[in-house]
N, C-alpha and C. Protein backbone atom coordinates (compact mmCIF):
# COMPACT_ATOMS: atom_id res chain seq x y z
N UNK A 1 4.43 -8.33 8.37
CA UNK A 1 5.03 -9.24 7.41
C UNK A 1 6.48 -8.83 7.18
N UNK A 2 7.72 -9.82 7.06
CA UNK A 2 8.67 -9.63 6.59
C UNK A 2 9.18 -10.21 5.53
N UNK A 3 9.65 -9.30 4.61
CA UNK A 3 10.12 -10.42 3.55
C UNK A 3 11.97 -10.87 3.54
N UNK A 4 12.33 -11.90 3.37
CA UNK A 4 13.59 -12.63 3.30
C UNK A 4 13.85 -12.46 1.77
N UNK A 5 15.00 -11.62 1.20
CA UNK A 5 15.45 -11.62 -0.08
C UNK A 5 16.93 -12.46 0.00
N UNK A 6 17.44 -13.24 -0.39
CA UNK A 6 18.69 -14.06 0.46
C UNK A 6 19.04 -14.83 -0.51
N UNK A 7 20.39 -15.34 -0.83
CA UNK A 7 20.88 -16.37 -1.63
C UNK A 7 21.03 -17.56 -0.79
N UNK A 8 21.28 -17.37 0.23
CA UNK A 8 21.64 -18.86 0.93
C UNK A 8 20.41 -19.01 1.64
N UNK A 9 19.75 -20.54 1.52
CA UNK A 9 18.78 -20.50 1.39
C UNK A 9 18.57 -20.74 3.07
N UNK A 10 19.44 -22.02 3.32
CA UNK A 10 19.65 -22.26 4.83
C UNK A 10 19.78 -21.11 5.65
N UNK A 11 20.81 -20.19 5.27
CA UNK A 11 20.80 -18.76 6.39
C UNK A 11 19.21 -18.50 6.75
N UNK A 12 18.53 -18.15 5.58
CA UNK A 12 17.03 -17.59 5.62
C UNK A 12 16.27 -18.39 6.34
N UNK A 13 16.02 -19.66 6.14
CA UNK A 13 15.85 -20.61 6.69
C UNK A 13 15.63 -20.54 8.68
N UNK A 14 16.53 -20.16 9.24
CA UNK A 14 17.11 -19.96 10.05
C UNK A 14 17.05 -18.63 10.89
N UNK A 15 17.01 -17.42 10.02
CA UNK A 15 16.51 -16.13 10.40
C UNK A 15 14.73 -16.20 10.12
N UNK A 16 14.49 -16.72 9.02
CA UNK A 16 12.86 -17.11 9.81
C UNK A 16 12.09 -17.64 10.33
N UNK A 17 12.83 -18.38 10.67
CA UNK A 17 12.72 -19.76 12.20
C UNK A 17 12.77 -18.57 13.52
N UNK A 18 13.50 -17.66 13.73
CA UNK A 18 13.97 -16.76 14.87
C UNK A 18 12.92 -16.12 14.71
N UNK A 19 12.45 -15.36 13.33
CA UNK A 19 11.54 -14.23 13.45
C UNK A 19 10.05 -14.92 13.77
N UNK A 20 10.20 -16.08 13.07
CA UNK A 20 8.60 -16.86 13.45
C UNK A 20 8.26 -16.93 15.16
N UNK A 21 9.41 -17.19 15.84
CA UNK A 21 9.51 -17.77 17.11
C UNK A 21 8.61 -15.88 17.83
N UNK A 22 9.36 -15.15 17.46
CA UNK A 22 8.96 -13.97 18.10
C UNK A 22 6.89 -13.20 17.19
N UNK A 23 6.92 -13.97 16.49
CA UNK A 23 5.42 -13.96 16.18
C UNK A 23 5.33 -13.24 14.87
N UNK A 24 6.85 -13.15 13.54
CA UNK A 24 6.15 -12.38 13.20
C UNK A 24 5.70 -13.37 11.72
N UNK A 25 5.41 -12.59 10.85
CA UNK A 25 5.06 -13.89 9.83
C UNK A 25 5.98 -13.32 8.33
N UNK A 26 6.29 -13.95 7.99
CA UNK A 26 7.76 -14.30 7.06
C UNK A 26 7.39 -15.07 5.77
N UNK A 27 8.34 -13.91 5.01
CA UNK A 27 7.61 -15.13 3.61
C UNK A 27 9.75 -14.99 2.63
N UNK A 28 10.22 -15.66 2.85
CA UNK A 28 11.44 -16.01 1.96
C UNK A 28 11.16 -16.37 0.62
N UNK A 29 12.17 -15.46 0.03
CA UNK A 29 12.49 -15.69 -1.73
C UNK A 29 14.10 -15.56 -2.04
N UNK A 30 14.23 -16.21 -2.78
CA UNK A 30 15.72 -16.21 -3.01
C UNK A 30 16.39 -15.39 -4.61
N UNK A 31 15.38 -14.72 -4.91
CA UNK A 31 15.91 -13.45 -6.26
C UNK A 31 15.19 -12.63 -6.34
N UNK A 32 15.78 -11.89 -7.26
CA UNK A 32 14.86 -10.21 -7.18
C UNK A 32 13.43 -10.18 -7.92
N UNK A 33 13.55 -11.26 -8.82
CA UNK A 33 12.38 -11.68 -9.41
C UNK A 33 11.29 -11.63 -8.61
N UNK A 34 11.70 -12.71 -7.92
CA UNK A 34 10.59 -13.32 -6.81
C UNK A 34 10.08 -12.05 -5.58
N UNK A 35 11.62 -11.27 -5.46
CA UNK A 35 10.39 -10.23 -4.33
C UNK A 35 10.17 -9.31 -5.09
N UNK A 36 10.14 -8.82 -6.46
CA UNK A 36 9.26 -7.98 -7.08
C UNK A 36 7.98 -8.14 -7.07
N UNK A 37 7.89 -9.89 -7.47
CA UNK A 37 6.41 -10.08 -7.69
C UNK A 37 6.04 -9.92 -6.31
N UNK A 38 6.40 -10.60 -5.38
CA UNK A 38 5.91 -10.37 -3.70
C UNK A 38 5.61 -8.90 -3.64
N UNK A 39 6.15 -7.47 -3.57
CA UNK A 39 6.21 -6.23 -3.57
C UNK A 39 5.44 -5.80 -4.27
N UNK A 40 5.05 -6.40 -5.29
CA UNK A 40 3.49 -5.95 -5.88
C UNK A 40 2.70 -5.93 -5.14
N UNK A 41 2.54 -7.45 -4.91
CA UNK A 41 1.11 -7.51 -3.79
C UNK A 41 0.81 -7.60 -2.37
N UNK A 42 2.38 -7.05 -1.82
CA UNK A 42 2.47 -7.13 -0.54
C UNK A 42 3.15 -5.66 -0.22
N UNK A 43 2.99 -5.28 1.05
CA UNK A 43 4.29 -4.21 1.50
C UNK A 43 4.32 -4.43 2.51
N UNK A 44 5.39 -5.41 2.93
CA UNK A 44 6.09 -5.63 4.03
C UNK A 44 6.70 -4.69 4.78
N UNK A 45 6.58 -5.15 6.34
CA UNK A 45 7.07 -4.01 7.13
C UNK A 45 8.54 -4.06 6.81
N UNK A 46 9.15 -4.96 6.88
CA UNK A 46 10.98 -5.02 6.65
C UNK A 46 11.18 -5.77 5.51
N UNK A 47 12.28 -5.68 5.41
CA UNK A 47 12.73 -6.38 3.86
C UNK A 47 14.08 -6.77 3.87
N UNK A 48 14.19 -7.90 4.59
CA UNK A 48 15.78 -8.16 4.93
C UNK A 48 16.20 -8.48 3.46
N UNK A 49 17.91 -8.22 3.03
CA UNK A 49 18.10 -8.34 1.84
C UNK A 49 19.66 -8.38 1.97
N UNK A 50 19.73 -9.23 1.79
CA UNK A 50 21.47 -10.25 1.17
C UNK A 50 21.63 -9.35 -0.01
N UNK A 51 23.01 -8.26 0.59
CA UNK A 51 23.66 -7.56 -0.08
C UNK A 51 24.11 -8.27 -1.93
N UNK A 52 24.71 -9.02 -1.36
CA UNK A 52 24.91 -9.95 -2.66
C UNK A 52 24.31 -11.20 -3.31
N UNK A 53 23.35 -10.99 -3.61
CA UNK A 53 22.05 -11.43 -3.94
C UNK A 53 22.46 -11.78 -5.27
N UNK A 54 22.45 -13.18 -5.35
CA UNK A 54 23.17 -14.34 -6.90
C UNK A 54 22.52 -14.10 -7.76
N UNK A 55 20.56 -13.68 -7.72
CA UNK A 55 19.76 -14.04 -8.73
C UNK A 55 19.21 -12.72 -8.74
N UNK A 56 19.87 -11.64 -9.25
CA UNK A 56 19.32 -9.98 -9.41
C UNK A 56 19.97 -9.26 -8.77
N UNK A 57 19.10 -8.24 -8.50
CA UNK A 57 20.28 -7.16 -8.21
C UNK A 57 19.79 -6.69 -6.89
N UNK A 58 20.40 -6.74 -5.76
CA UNK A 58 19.88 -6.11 -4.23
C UNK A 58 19.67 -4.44 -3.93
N UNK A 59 20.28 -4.00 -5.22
CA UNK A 59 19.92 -2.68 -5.09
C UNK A 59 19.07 -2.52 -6.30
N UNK A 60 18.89 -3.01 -6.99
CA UNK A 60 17.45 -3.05 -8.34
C UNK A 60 16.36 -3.38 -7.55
N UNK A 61 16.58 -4.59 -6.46
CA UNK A 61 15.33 -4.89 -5.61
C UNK A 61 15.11 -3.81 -4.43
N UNK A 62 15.49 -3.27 -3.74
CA UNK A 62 16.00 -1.91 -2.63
C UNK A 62 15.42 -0.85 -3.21
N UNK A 63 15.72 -0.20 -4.55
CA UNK A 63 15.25 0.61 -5.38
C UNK A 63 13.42 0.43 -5.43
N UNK A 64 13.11 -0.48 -6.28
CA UNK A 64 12.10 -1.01 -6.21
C UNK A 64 11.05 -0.81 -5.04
N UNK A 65 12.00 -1.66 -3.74
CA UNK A 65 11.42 -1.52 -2.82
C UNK A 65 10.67 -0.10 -2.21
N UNK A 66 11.84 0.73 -1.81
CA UNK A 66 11.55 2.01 -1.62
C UNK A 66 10.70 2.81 -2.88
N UNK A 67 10.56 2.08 -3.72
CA UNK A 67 9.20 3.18 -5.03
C UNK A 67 7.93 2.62 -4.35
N UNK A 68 7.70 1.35 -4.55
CA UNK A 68 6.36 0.28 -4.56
C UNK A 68 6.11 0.48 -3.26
N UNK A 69 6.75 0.20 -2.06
CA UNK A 69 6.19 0.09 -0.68
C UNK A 69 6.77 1.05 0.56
N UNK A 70 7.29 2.85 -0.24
CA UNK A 70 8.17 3.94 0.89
C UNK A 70 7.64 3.14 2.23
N UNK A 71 6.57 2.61 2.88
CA UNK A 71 7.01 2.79 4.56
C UNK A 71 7.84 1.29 4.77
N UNK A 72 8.10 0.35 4.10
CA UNK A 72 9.23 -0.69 4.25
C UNK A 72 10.22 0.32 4.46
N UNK A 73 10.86 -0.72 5.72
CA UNK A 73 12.25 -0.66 5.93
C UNK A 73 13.28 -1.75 5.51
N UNK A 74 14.37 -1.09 4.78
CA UNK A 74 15.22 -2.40 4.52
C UNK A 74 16.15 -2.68 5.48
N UNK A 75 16.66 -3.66 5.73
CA UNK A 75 17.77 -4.14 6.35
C UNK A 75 18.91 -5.11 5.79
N UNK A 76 19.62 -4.54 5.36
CA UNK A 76 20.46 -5.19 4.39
C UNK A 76 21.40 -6.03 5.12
N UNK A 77 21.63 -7.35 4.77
CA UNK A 77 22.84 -8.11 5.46
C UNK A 77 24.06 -8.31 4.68
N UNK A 78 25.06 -8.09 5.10
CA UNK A 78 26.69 -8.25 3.92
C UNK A 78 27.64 -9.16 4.38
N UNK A 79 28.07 -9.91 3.53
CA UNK A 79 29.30 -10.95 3.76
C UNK A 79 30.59 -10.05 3.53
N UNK A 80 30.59 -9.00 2.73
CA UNK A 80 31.23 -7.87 2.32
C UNK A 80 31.45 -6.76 3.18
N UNK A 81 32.58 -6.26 2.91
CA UNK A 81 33.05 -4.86 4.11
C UNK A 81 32.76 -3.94 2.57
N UNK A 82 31.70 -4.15 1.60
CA UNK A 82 32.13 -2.85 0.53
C UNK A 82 31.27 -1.56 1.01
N UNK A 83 30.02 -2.32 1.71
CA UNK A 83 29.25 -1.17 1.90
C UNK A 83 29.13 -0.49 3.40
N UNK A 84 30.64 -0.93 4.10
CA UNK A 84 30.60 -0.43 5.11
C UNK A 84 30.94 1.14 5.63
N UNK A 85 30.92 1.59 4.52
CA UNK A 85 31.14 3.35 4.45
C UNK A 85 29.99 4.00 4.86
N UNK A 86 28.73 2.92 4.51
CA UNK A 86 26.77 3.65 4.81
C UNK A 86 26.87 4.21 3.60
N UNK A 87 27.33 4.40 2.69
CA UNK A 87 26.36 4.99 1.47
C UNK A 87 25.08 4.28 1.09
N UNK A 88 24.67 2.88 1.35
CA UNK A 88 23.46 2.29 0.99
C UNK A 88 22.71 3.60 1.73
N UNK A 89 22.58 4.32 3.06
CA UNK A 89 21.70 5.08 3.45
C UNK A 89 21.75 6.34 2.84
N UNK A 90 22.47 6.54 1.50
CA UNK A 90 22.44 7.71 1.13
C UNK A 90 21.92 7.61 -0.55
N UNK A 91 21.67 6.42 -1.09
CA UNK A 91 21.58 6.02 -1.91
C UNK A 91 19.88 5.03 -1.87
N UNK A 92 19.85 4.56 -0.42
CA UNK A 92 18.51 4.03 -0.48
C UNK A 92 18.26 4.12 0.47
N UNK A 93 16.41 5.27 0.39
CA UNK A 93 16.43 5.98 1.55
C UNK A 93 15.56 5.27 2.52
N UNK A 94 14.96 3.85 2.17
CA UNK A 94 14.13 3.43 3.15
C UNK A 94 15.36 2.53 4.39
N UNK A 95 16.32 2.32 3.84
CA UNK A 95 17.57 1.75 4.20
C UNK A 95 17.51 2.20 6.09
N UNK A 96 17.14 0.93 6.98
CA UNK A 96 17.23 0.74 8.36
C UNK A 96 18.77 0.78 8.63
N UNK A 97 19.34 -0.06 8.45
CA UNK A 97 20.75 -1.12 9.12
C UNK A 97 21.14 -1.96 7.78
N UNK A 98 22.74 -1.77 8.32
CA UNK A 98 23.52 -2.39 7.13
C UNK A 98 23.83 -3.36 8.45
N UNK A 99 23.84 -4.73 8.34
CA UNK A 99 24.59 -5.61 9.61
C UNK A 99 25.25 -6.76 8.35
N UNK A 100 25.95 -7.43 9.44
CA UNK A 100 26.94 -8.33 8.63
C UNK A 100 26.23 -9.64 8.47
N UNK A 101 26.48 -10.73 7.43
CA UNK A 101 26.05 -11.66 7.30
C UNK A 101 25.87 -12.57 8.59
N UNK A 102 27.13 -12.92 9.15
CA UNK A 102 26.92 -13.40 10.52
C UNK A 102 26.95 -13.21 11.51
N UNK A 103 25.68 -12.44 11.71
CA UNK A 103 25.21 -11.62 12.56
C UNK A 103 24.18 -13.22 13.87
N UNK A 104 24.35 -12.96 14.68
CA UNK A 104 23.68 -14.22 15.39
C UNK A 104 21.90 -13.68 15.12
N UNK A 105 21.17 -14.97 14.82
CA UNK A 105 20.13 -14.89 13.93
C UNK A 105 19.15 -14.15 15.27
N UNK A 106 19.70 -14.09 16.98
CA UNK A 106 18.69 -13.74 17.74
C UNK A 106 18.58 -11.99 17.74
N UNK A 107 20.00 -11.46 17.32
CA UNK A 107 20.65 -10.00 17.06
C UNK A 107 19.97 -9.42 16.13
N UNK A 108 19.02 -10.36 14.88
CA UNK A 108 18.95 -10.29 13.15
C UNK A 108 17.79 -9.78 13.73
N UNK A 109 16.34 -10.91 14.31
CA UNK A 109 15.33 -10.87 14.94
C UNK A 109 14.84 -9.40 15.56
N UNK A 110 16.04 -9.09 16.22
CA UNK A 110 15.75 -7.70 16.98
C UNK A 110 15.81 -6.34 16.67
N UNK A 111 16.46 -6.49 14.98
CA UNK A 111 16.86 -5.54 14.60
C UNK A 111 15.69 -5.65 13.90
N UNK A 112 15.07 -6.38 13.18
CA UNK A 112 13.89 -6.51 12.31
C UNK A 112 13.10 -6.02 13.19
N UNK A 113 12.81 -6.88 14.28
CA UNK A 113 11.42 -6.07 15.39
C UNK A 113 11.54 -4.61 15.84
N UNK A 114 12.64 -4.54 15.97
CA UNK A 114 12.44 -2.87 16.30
C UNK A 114 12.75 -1.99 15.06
N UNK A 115 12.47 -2.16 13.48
CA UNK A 115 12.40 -1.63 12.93
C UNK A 115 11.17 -2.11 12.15
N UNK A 116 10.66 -2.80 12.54
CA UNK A 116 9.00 -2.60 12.09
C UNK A 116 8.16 -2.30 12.57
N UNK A 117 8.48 -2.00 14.09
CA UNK A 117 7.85 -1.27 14.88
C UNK A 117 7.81 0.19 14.57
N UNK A 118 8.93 0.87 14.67
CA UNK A 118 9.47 2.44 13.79
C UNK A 118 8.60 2.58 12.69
N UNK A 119 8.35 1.76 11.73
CA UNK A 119 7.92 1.69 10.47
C UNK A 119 6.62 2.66 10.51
């Protein structure tokens, strides 16, 4: 299972159209709300997550993540050069890959599959 944490809904849309195609099964939410409650009752192998996330906080949800479900891996996506130093991997330790927002969705796919495989 992967979960989609994402503000734009179409991007997600689109990266789980790619990940569906390769078999895996995908469940999109668009605030931190929403994948808390998901992270209760799920622990997804990956946890893609839109750095700048409109409706909560991507590192309140990241945090979270890594308490409720340590063998998730996150994979954070950024429209932003802020977190291109890697401190997210020093700060959140389930933290896979920092990649950029427009990242081509077949590049997104592969980085997810071979880190839920690792998992």
């Amino acid at each position: 299972m992967i979960l989609i944490v994402a503000s734009n809904c179409e991007l997600s849309r689109i990266w789980a159209r790619h990940l569906k195609r390769q078999g895996q099964s995908v469940k999109v939410v668009d605030s931190q709300q929403n994948a808390v409650d998901f992270l209760c009752e799920h622990e997804p192998e990956v946890l893609v997550l839109d750095v700048m996330l409109d409706n909560g906080s991507a590192i309140a949800t990241a945090d979270f993540a890594s308490y409720r479900c340590p063998s998730t891996r996150i994979v954070f996506v950024t429209r932003s050069t802020f977190f291109s130093d890697g401190s997210l991997f020093q700060h959140i330790p389930n933290t896979a890959a920092i990649i950029p927002e427009r990242v081509k969705p077949t590049d997104l796919a592969e980085i997810v599959a071979y880190h839920g495989r690792a998992s």
